[in-house]
Protein backbone atom coordinates (compact mmCIF):
# COMPACT_ATOMS: atom_id res chain seq x y z
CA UNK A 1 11.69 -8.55 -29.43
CA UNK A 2 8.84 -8.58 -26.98
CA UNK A 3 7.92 -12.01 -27.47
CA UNK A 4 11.12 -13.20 -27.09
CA UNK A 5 11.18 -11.62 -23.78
CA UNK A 6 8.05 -12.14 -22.47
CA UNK A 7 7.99 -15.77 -23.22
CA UNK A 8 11.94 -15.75 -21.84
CA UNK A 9 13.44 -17.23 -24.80
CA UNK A 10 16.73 -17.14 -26.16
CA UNK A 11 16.93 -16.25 -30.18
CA UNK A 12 20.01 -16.26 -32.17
CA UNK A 13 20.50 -13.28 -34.50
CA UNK A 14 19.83 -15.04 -37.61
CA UNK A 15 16.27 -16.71 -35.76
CA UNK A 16 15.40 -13.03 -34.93
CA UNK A 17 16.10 -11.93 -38.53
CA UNK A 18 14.31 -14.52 -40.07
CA UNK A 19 10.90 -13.27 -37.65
CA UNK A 20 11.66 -9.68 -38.29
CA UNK A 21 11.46 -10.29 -41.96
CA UNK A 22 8.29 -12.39 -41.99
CA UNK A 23 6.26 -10.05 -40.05
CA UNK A 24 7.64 -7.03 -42.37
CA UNK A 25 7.13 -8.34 -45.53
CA UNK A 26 3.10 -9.18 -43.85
CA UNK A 27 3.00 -5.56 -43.00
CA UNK A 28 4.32 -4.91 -46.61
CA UNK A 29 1.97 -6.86 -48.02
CA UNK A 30 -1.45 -5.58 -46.17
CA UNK A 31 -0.08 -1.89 -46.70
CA UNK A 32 0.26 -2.80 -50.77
CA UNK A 33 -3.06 -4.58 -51.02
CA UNK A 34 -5.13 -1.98 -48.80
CA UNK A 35 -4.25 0.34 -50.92
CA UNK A 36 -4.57 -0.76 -54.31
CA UNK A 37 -8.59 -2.13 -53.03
CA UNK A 38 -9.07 1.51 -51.97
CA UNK A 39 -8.19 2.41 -55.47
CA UNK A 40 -4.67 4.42 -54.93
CA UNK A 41 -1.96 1.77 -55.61
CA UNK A 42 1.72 2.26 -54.42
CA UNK A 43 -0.10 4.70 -51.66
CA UNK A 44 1.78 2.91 -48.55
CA UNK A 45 0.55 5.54 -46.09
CA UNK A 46 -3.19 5.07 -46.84
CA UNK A 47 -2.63 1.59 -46.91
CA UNK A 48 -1.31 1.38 -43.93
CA UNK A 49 -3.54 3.89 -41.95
CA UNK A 50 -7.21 1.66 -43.13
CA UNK A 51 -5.26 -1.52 -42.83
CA UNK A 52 -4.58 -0.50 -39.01
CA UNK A 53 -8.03 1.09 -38.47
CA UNK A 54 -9.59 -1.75 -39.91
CA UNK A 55 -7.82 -4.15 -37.75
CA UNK A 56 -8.53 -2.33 -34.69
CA UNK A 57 -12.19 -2.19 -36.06
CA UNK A 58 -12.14 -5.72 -36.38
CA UNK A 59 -10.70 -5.97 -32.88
CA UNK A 60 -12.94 -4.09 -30.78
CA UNK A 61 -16.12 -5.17 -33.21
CA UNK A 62 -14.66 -8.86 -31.88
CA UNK A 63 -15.24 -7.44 -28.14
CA UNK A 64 -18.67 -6.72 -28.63
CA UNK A 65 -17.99 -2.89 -28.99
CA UNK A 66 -21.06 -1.14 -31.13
């Protein structure tokens, strides 16, 4: 994982497995709820193409980009 070696730690497999699964079932989660409060539940690729946007939006809007 990137962290792991940018920060130069040392992960056993289960330690990595255990992060890997958090951050999927969070990227599981947003895509699921996206897309049911866009009104097209179960629709994992349009949840997960405005949850991204919107984080980016979110991102940039945090820069100061208008």
């Amino acid at each position: 994982m990137m962290q792991q070696n940018a920060s130069r730690d040392s992960w056993s497999f289960e330690q990595a497995e255990t992060r890997l699964a958090v951050i999927m079932k969070g990227i599981h989660d947003a895509c699921y709820q996206t897309a049911e409060e866009y009104g097209a539940p179960g629709d994992y690729v349009l949840g997960a193409n405005i949850a991204g946007f919107a984080r980016v939006a979110e991102a940039m809007r945090m820069l100061g980009v208008t």
